[in-house]
C-alpha atoms as a PDB file:
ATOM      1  CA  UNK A   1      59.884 -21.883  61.843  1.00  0.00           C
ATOM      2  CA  UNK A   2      59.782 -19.869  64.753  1.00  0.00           C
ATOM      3  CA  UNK A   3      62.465 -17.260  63.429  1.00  0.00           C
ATOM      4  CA  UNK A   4      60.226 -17.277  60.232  1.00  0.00           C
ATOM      5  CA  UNK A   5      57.583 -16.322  61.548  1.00  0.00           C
ATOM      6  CA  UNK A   6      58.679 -13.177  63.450  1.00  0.00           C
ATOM      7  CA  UNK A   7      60.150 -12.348  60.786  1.00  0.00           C
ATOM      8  CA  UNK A   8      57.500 -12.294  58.319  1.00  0.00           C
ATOM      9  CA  UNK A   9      55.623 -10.561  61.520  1.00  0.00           C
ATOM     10  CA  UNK A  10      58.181  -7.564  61.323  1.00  0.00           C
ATOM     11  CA  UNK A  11      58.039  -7.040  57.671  1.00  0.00           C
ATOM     12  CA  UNK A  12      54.055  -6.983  57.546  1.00  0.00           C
ATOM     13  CA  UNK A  13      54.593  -4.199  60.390  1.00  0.00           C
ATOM     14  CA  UNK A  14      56.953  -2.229  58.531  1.00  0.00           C
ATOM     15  CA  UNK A  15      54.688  -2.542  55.248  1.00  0.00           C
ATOM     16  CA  UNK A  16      51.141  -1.692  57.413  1.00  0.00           C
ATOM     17  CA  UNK A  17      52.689   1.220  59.193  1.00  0.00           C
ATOM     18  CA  UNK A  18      55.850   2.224  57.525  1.00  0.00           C
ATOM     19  CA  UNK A  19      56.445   4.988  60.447  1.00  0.00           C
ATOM     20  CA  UNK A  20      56.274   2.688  63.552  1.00  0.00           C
ATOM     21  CA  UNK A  21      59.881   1.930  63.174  1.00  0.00           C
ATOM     22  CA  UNK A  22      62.855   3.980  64.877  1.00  0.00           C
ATOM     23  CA  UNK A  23      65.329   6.060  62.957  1.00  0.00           C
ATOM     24  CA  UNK A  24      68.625   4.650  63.641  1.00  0.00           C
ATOM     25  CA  UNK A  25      71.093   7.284  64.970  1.00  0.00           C
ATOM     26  CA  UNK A  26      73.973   5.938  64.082  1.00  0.00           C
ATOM     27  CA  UNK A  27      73.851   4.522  60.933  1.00  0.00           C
ATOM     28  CA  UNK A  28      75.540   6.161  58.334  1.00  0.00           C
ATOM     29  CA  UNK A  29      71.971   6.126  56.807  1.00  0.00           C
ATOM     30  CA  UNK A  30      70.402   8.475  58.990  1.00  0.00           C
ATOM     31  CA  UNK A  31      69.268  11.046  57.275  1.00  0.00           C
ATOM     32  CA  UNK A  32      67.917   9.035  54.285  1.00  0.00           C
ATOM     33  CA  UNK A  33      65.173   8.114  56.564  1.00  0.00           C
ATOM     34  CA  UNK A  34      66.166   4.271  57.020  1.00  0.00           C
ATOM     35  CA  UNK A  35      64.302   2.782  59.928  1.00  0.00           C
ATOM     36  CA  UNK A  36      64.780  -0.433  62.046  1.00  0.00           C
ATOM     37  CA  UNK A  37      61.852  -2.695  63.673  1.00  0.00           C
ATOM     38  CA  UNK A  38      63.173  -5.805  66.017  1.00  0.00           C
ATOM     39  CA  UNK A  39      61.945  -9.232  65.180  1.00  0.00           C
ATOM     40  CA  UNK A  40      59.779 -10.146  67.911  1.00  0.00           C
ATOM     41  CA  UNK A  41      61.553 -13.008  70.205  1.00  0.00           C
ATOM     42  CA  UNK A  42      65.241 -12.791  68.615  1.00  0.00           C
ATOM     43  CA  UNK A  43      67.661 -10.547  68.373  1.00  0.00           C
ATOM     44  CA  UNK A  44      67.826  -9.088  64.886  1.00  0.00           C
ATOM     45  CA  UNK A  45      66.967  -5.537  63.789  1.00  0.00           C
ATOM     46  CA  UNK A  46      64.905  -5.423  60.184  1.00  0.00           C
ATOM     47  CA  UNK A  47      66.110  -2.634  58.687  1.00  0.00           C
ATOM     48  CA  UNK A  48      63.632  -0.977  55.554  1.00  0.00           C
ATOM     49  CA  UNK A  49      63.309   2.300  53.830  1.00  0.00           C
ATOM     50  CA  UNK A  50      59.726   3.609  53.124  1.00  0.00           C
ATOM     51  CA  UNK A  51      59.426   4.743  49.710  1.00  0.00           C
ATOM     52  CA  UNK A  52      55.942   5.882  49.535  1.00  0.00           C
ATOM     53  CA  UNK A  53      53.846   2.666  48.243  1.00  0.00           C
ATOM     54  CA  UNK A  54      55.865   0.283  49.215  1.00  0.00           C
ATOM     55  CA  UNK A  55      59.277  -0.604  51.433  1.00  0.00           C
ATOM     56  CA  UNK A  56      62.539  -1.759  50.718  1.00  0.00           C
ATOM     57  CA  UNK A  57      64.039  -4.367  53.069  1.00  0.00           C
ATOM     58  CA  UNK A  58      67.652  -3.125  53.295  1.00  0.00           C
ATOM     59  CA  UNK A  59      69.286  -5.964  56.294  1.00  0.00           C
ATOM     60  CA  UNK A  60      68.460  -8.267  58.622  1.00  0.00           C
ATOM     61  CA  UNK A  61      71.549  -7.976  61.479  1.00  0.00           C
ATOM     62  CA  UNK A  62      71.664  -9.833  64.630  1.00  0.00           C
ATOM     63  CA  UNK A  63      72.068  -6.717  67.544  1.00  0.00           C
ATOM     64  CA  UNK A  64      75.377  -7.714  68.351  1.00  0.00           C
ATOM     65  CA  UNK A  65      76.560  -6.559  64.906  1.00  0.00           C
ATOM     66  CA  UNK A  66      78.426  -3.475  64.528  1.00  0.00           C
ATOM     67  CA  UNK A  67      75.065  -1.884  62.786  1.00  0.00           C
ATOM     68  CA  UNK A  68      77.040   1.512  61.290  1.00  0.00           C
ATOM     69  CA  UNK A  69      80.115  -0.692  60.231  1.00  0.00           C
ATOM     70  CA  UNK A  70      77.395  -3.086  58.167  1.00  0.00           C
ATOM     71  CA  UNK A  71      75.892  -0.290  56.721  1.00  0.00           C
ATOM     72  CA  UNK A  72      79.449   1.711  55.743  1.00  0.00           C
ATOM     73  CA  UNK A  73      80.323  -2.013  53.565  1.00  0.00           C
ATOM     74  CA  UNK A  74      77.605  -1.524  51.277  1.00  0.00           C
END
């Protein structure tokens, strides 16, 4: 429940303010603008895309994931 919650904690911060997040610099999805926020107490990155009205979850990867190899298996 715990994990739950932090999560649901890092999406409504990605949806209230779509810019807090950090540009990941190497992702092979740099440039489209994807952006990362950590949930709060574990070690997974939230990864979304702001598109205007609303975002779009893309992953939720623990840290010790190879986060530009994830991306590159799309």
């Amino acid at each position: 429940m715990r994990f739950l919650t932090a999560f649901g904690q890092a999406v409504r911060l990605a949806r209230m303010h779509s810019a807090i997040g950090s540009l990941r610099h190497d992702s092979p999805d740099e440039k489209s603008g994807t952006r990362f926020v950590i949930t709060d107490g574990f070690p997974y990155l939230l990864f979304y895309k702001d598109e205007g009205k609303r975002i779009v979850l893309l992953r939720l990867l623990h840290m010790s994931r190879n986060i530009a190899a994830a991306f590159h298996r799309r």
